[in-house]
N, C-alpha and C. Protein backbone atom coordinates (compact mmCIF):
# COMPACT_ATOMS: atom_id res chain seq x y z
N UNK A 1 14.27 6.56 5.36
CA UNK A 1 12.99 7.05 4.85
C UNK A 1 11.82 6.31 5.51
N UNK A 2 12.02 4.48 6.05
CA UNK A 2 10.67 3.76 6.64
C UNK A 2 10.86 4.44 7.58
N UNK A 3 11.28 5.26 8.70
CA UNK A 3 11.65 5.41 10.11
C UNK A 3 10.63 6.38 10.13
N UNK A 4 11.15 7.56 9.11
CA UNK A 4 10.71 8.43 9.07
C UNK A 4 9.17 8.87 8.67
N UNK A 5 9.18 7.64 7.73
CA UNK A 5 7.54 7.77 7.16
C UNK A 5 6.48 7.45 8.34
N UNK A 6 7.10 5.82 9.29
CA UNK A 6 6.91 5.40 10.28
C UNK A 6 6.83 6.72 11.76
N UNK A 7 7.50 7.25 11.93
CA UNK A 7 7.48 8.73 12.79
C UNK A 7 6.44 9.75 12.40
N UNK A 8 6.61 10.23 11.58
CA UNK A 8 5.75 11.30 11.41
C UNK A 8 4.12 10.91 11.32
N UNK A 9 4.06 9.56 10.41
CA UNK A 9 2.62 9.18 10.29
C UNK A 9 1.95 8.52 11.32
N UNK A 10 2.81 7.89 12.78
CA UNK A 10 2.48 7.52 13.47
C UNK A 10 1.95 8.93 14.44
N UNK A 11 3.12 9.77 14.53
CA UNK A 11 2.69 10.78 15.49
C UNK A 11 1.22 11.71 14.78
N UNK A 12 0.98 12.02 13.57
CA UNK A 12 -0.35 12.21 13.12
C UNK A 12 -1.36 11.66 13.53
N UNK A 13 -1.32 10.33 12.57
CA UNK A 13 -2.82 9.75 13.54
C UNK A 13 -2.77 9.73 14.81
N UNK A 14 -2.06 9.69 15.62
CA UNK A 14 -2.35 9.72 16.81
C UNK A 14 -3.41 10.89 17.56
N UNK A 15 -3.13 12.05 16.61
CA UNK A 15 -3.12 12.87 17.25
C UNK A 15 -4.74 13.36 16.32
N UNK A 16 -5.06 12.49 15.53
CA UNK A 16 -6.02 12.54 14.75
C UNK A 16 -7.22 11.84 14.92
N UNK A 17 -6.45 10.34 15.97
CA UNK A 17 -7.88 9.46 16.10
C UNK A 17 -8.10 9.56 17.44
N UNK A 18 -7.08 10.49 18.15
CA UNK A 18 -7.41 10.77 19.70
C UNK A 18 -8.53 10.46 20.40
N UNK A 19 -9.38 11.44 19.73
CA UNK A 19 -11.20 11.38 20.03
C UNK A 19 -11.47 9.80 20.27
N UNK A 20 -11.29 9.33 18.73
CA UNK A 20 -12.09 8.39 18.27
C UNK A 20 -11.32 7.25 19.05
N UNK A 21 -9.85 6.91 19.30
CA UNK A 21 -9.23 6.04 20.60
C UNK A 21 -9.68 5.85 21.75
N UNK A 22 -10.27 6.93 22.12
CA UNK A 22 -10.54 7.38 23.53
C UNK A 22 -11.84 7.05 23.68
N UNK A 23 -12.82 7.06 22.77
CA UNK A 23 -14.72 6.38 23.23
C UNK A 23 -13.98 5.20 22.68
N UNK A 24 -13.49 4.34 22.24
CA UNK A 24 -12.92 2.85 21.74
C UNK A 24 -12.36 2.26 23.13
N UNK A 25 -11.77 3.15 23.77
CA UNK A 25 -11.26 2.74 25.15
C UNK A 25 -12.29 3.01 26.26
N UNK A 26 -13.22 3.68 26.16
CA UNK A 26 -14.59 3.76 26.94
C UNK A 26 -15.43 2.62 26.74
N UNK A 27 -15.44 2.60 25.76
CA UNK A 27 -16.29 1.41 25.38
C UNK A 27 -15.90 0.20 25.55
N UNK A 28 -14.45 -0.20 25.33
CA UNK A 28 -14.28 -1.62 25.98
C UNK A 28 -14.32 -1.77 27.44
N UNK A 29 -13.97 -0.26 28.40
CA UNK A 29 -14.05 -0.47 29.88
C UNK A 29 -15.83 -0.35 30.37
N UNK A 30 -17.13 -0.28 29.44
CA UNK A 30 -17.92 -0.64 29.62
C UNK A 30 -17.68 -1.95 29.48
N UNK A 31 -18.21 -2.53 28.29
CA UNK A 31 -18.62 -3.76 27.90
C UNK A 31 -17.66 -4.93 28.23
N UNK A 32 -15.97 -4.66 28.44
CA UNK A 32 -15.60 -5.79 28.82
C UNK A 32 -14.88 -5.81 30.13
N UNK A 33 -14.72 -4.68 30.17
CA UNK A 33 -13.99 -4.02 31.57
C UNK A 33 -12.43 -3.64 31.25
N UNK A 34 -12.05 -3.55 32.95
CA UNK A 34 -10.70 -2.62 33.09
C UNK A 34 -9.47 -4.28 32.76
N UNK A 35 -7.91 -3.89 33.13
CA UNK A 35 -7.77 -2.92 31.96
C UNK A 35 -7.98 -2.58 30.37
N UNK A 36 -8.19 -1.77 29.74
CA UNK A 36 -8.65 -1.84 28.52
C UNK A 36 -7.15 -1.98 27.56
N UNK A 37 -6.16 -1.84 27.98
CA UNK A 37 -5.04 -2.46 27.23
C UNK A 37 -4.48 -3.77 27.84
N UNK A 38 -4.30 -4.47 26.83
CA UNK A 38 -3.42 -5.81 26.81
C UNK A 38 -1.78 -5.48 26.34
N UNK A 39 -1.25 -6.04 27.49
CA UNK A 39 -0.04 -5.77 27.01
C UNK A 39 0.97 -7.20 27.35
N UNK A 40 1.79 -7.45 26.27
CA UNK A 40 2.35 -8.72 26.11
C UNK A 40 4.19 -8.62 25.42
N UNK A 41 4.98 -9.15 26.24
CA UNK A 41 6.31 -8.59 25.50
C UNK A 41 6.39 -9.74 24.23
N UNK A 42 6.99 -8.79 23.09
CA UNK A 42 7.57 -9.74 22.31
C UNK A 42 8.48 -9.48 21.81
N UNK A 43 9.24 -10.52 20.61
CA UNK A 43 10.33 -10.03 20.16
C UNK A 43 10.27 -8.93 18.73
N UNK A 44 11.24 -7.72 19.07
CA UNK A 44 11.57 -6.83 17.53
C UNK A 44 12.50 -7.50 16.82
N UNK A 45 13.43 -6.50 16.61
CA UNK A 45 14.28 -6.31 15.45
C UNK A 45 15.26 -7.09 15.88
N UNK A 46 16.10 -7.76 15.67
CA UNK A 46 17.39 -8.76 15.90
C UNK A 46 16.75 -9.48 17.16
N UNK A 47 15.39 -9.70 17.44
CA UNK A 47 15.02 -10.84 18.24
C UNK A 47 14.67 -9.80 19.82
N UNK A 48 15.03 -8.58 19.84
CA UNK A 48 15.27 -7.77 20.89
C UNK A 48 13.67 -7.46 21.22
N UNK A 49 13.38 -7.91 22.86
CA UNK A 49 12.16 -7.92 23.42
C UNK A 49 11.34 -6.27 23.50
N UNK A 50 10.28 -5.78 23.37
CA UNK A 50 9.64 -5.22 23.87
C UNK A 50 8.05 -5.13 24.05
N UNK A 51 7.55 -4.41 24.82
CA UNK A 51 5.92 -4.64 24.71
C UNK A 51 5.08 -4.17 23.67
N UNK A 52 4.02 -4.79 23.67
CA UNK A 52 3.24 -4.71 22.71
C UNK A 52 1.31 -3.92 23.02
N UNK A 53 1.25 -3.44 22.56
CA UNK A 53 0.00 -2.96 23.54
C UNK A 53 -1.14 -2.74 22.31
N UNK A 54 -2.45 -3.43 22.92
CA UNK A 54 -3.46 -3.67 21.95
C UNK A 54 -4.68 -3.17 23.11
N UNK A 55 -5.68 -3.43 22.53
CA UNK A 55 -6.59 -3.22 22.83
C UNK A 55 -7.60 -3.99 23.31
N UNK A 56 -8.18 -4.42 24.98
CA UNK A 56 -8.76 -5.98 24.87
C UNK A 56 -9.63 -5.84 24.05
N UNK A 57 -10.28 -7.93 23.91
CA UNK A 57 -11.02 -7.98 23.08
C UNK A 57 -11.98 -9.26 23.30
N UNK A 58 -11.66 -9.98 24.58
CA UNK A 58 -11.69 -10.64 25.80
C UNK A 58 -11.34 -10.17 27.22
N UNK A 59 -12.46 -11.41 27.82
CA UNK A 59 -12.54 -11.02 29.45
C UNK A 59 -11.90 -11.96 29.98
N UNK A 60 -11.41 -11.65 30.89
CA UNK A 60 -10.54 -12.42 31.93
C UNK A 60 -11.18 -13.70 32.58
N UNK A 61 -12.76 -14.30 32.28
CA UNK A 61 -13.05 -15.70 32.80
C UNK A 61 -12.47 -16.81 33.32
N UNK A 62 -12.32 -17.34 34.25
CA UNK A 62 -11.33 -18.44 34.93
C UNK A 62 -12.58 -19.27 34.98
N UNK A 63 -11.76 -21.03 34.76
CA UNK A 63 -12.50 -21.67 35.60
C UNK A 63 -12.68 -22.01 36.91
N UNK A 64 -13.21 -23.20 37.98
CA UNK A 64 -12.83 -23.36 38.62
C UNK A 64 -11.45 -23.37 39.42
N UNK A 65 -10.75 -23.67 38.64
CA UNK A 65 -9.12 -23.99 39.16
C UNK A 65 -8.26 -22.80 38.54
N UNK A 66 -8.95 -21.45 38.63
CA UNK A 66 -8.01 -20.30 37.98
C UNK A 66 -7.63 -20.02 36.84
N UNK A 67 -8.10 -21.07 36.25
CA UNK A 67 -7.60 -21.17 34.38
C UNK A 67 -8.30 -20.58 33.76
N UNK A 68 -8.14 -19.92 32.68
CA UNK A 68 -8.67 -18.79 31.51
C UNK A 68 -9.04 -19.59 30.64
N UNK A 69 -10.53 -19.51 30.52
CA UNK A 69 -11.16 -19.98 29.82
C UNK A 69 -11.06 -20.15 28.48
N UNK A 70 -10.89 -20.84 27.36
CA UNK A 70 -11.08 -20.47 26.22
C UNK A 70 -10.95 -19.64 25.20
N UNK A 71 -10.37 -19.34 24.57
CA UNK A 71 -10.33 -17.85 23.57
C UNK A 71 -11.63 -17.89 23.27
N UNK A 72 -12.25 -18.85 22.58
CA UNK A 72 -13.51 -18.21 22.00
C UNK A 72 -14.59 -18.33 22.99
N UNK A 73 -14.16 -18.99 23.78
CA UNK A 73 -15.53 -18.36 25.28
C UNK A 73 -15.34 -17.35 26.11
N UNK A 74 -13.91 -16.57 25.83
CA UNK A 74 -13.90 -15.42 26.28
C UNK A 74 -14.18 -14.46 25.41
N UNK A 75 -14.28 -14.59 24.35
CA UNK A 75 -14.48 -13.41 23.06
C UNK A 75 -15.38 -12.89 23.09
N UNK A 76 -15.94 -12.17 23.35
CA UNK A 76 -17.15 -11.77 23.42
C UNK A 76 -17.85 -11.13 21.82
N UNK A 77 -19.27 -10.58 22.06
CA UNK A 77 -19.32 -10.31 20.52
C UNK A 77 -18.97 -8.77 20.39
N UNK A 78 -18.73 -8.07 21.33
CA UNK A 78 -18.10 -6.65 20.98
C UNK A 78 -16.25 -6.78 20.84
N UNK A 79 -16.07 -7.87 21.38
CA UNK A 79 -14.72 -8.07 20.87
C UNK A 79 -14.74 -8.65 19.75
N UNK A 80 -15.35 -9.15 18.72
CA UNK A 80 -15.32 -9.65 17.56
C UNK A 80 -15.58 -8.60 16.81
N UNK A 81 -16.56 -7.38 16.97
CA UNK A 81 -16.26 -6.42 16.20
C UNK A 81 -15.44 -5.58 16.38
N UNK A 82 -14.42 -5.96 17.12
CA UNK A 82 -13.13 -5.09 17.24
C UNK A 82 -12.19 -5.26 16.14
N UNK A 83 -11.77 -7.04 16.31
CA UNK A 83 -10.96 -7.52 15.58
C UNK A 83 -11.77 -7.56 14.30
N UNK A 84 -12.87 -8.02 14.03
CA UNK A 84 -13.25 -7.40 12.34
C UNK A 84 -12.77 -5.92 12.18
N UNK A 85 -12.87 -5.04 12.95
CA UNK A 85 -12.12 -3.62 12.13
C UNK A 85 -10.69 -3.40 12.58
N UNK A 86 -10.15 -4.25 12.99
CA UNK A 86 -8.73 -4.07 13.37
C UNK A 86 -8.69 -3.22 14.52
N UNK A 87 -9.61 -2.90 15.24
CA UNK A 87 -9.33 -1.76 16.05
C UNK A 87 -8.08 -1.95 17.14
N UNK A 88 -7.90 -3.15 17.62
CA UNK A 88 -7.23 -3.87 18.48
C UNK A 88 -5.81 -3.09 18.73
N UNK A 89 -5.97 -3.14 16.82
CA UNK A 89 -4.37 -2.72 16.77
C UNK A 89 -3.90 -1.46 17.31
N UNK A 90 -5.12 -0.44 16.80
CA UNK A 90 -4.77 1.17 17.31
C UNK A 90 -3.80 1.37 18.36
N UNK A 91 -3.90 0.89 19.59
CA UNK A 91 -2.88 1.30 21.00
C UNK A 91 -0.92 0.96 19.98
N UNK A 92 -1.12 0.44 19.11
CA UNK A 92 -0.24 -0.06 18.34
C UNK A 92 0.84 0.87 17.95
N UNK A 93 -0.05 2.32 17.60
CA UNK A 93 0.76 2.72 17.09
C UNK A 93 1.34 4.09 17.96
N UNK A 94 1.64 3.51 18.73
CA UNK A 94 2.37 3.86 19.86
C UNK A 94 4.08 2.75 19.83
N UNK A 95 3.94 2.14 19.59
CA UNK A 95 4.52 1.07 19.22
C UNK A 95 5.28 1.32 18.53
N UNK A 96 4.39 2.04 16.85
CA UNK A 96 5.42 2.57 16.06
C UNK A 96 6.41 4.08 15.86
N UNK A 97 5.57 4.70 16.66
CA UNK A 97 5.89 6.04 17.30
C UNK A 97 7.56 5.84 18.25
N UNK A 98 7.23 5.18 18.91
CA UNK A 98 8.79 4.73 19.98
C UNK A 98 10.04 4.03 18.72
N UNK A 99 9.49 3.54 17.97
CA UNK A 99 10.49 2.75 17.06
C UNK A 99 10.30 1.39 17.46
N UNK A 100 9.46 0.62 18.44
CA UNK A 100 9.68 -0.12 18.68
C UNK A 100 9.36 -1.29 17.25
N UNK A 101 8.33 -1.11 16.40
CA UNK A 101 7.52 -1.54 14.98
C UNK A 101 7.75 -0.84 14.11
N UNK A 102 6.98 -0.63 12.84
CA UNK A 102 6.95 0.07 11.78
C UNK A 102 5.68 -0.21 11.47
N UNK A 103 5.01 0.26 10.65
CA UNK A 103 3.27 0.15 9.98
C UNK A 103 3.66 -0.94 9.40
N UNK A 104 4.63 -1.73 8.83
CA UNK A 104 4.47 -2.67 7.81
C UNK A 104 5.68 -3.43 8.09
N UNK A 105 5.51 -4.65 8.08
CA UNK A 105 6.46 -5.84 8.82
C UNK A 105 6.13 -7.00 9.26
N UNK A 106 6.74 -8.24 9.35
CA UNK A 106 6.31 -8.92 10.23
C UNK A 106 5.56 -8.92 11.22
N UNK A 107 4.25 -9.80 11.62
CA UNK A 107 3.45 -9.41 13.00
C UNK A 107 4.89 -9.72 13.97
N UNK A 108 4.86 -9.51 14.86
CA UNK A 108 5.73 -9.71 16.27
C UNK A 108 4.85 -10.94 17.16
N UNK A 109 5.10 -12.09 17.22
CA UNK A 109 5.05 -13.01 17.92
C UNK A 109 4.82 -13.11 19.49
N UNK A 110 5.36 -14.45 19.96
CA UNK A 110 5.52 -14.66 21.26
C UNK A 110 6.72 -14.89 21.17
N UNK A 111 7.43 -14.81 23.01
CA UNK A 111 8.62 -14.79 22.70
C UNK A 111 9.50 -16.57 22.61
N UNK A 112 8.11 -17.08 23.08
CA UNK A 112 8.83 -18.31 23.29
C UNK A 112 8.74 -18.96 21.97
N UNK A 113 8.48 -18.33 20.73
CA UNK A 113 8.52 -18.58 19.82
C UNK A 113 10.26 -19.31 19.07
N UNK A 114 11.03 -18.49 19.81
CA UNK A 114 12.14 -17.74 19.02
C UNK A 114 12.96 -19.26 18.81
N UNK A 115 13.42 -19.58 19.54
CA UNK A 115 13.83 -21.22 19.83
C UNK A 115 13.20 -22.58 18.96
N UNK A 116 12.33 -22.01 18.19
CA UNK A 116 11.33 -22.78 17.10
C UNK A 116 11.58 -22.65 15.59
N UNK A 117 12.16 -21.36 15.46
CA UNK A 117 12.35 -21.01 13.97
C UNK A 117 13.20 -21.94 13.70
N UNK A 118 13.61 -22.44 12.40
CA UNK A 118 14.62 -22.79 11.72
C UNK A 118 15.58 -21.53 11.30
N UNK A 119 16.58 -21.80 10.92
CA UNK A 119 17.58 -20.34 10.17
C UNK A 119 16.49 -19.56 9.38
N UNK A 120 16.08 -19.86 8.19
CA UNK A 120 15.10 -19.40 7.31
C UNK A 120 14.53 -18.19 8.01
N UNK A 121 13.55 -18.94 8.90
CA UNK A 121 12.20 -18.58 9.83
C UNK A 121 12.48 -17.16 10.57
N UNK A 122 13.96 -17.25 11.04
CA UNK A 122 14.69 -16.29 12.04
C UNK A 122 14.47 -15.34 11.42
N UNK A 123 14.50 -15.16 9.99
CA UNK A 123 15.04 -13.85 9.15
C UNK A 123 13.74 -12.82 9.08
N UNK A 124 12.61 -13.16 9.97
CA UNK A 124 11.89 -12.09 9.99
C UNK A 124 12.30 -11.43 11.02
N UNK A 125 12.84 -11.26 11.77
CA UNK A 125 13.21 -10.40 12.71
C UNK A 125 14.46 -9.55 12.67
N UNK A 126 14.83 -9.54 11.00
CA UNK A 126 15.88 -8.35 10.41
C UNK A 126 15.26 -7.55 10.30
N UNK A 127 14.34 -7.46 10.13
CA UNK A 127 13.16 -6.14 9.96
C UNK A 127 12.76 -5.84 11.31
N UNK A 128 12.15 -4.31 11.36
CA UNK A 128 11.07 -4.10 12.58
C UNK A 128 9.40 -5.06 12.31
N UNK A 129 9.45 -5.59 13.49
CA UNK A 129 7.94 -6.12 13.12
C UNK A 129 7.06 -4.76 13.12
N UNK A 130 5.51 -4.93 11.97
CA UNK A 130 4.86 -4.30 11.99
C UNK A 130 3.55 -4.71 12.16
N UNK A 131 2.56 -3.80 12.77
CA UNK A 131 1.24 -3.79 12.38
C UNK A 131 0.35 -4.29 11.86
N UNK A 132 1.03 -4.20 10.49
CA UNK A 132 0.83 -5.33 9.19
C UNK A 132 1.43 -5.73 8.51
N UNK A 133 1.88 -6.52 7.46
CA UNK A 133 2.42 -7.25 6.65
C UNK A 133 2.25 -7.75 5.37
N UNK A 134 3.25 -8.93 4.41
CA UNK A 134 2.97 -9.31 3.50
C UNK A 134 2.07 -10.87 3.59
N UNK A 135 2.36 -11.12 4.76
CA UNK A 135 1.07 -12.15 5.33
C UNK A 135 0.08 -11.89 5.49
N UNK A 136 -0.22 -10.86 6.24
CA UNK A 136 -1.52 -10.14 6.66
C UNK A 136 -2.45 -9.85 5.61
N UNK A 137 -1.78 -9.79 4.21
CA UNK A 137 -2.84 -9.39 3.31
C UNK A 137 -2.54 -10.39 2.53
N UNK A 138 -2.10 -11.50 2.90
CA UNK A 138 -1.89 -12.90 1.58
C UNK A 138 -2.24 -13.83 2.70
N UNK A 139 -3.55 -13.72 3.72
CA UNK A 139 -4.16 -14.72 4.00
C UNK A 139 -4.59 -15.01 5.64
N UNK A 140 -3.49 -14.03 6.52
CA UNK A 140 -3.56 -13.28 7.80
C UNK A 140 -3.66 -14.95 8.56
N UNK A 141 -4.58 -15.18 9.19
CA UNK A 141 -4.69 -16.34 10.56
C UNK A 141 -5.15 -17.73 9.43
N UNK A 142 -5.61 -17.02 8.15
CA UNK A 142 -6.23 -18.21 7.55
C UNK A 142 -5.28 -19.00 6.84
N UNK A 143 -4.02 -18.96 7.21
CA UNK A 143 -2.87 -20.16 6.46
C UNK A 143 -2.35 -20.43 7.21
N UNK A 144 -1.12 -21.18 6.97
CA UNK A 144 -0.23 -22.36 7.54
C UNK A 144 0.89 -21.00 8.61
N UNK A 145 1.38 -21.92 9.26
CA UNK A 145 2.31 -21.00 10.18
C UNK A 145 3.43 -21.14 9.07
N UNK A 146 3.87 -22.48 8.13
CA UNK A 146 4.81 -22.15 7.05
C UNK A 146 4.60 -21.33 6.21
N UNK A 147 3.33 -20.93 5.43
CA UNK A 147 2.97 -20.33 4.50
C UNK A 147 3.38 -18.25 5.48
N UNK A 148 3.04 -18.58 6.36
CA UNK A 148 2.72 -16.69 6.50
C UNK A 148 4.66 -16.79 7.07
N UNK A 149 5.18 -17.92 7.40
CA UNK A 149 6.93 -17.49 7.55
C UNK A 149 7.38 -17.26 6.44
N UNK A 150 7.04 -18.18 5.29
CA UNK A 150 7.77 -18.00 3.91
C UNK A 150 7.49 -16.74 3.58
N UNK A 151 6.58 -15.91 3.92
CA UNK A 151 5.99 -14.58 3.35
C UNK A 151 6.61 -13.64 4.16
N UNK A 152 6.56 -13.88 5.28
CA UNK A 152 7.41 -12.62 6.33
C UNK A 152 8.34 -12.65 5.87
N UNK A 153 9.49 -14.13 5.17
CA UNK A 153 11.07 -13.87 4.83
C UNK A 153 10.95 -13.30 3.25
N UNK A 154 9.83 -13.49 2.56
CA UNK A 154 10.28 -12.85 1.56
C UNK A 154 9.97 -11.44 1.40
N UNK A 155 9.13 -10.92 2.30
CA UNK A 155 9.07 -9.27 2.62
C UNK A 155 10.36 -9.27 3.12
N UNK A 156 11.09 -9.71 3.92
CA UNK A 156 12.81 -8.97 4.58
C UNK A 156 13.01 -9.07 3.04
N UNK A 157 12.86 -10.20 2.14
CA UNK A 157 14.39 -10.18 1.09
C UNK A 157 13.84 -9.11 -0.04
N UNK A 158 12.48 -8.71 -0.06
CA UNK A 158 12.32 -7.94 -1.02
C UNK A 158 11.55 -6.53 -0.33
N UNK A 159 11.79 -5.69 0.56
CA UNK A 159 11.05 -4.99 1.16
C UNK A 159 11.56 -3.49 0.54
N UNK A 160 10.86 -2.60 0.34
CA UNK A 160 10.68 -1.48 -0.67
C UNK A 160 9.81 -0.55 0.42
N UNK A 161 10.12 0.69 0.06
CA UNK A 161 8.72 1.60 0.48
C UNK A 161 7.59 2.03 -0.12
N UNK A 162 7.84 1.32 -1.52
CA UNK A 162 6.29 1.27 -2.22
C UNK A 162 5.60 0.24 -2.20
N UNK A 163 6.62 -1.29 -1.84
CA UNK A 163 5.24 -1.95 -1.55
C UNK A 163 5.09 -2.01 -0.07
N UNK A 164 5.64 -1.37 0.87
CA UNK A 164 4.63 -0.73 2.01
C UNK A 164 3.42 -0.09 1.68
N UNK A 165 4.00 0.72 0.90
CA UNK A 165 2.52 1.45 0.38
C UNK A 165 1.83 0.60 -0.23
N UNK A 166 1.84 -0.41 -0.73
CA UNK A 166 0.97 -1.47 -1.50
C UNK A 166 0.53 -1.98 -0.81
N UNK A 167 1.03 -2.58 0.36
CA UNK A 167 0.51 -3.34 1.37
C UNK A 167 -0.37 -2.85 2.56
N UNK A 168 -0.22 -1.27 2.75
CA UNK A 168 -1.10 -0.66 3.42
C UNK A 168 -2.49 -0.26 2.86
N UNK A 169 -2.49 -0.51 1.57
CA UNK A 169 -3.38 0.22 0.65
C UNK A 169 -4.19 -1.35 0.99
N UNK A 170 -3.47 -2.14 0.51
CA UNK A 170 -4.41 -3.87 0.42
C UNK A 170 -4.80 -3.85 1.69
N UNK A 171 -3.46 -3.60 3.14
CA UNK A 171 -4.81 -3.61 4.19
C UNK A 171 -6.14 -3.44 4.46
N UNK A 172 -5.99 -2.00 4.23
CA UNK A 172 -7.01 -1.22 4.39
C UNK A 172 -8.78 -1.87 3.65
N UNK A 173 -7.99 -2.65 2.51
CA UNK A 173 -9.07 -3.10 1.83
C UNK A 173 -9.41 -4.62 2.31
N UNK A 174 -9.00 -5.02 3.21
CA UNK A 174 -8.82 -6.24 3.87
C UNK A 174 -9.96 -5.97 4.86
N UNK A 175 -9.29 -4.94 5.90
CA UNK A 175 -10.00 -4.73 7.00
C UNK A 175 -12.00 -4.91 6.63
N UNK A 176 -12.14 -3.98 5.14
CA UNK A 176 -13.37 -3.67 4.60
C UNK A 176 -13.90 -5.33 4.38
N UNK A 177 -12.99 -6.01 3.81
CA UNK A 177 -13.69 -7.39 3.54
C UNK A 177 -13.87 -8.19 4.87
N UNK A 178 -13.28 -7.94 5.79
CA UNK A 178 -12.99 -8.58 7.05
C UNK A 178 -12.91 -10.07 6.19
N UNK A 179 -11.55 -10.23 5.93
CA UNK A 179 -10.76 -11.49 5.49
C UNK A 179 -9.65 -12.14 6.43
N UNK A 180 -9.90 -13.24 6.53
CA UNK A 180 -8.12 -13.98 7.51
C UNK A 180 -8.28 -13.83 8.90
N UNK A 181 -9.46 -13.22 9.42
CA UNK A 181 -9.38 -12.73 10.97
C UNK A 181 -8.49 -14.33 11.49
N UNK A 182 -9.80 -15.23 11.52
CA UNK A 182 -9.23 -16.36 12.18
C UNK A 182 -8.97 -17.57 11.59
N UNK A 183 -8.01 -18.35 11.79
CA UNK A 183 -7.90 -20.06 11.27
C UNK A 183 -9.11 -20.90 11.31
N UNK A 184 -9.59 -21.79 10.31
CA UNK A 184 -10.78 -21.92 10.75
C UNK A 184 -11.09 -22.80 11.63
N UNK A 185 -12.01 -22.84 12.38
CA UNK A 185 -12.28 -23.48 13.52
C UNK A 185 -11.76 -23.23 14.47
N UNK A 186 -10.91 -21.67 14.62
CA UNK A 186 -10.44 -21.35 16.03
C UNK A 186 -11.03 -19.81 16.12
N UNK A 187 -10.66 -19.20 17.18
CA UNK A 187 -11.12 -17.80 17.71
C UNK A 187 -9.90 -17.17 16.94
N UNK A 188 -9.19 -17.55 17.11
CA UNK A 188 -7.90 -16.73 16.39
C UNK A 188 -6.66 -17.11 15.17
N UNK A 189 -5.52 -18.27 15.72
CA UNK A 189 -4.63 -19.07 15.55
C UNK A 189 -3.92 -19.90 16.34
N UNK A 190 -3.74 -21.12 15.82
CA UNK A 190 -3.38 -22.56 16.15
C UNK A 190 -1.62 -21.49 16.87
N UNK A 191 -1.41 -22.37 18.34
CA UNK A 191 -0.15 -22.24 18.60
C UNK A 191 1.29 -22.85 17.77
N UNK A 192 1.81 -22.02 17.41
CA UNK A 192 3.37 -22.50 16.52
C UNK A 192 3.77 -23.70 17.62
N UNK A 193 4.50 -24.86 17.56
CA UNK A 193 5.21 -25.57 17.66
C UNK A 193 6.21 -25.76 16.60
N UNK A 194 7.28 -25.54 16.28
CA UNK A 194 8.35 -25.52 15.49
C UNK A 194 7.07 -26.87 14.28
N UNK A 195 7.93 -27.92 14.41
CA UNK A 195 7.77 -28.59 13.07
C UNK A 195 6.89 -30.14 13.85
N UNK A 196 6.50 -29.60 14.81
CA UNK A 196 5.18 -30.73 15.85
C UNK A 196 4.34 -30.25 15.65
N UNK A 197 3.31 -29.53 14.88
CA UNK A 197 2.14 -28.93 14.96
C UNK A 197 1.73 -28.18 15.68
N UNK A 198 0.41 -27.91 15.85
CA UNK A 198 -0.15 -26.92 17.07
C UNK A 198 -1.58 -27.28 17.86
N UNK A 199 -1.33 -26.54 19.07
CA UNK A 199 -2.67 -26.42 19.86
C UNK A 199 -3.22 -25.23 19.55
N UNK A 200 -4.49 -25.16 20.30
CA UNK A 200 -5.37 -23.99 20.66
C UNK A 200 -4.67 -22.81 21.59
N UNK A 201 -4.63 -21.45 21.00
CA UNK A 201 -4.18 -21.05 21.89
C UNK A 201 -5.47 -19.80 22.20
């Protein structure tokens, strides 16, 4: 029934926000330039890699020595009103269309993540990662990397298709508050290091 709800509602909007995707993708190849998708592999379902495709939201700035500047000195301020409306995500649901996600799941990581989890930690990736989540709306970039794992494993151990629907409904009302975008004092979120802390990423 998620596959399916996941299929059909993905292939709808698609075909619904077409228009409105398409000046969203004009508009970032004005203001921030080409390409206007970011694409990054990560891990799905039993840890199994595929790409991920968003929408930029940053420019490619190097410093002297080739290095990429900063997240938040590349952010620009039309990329900040991206990620305040989630738009980022849209190319996403393409994502969920292939099967590669579902609307509701675990975010999907990096891959060099995987080697970091503890047993516990692993168990979000029994599920399809999604879009959004039971993290995403209990606190998104603004908590602990333990706090949003304990929450991804207890969506696998208790996951339902009504509180998908609960959790898409709270999105939605998330997006409106623009809550959790970022950790504070970063552009986004602190890099996972298993149980060493984190950098800037």
């Amino acid at each position: 029934m998620k596959r399916l709800f996941d299929f059909i509602v993905s292939f709808l909007t698609l075909i619904i926000l077409s228009p409105f995707i398409g000046i969203t993708a004009l508009l970032i190849h004005l203001k921030i330039g080409s390409p206007v998708l970011f694409k990054q592999e990560r891990p799905g379902l039993k840890g199994k890699s595929f790409f991920v495709y968003k929408f930029r939201s940053m420019t490619d700035e190097r410093d002297e020595h080739g290095e990429l500047l900063p997240d938040d000195v590349r952010l620009t301020s039309f990329g900040k009103v991206i990620r305040k409306l989630s738009l980022d995500e849209l190319p996403q649901l393409w994502n969920v269309l292939k099967g590669d996600m579902s609307f509701v799941g675990p975010r999907p990581l990096l891959v060099e993540y995987l080697p970091l989890y503890n047993e516990r930690q692993a168990r979000r990736h029994d599920v399809r990662p999604g879009i959004t989540g039971w993290a995403q709306v209990n606190g998104r970039n603004a908590i602990s990397w333990e706090e949003k794992f304990e929450l991804d494993v207890w969506y696998v151990e208790n996951h339902s298709f009504w509180l998908d629907i609960k959790i898409l409904f709270m999105t939605v009302m998330k997006v409106f508050k623009s809550e959790g975008i970022s950790q504070n004092g970063q552009a986004t979120m602190t890099k996972f290091e298993g149980n060493r802390g984190g950098k800037d990423i």
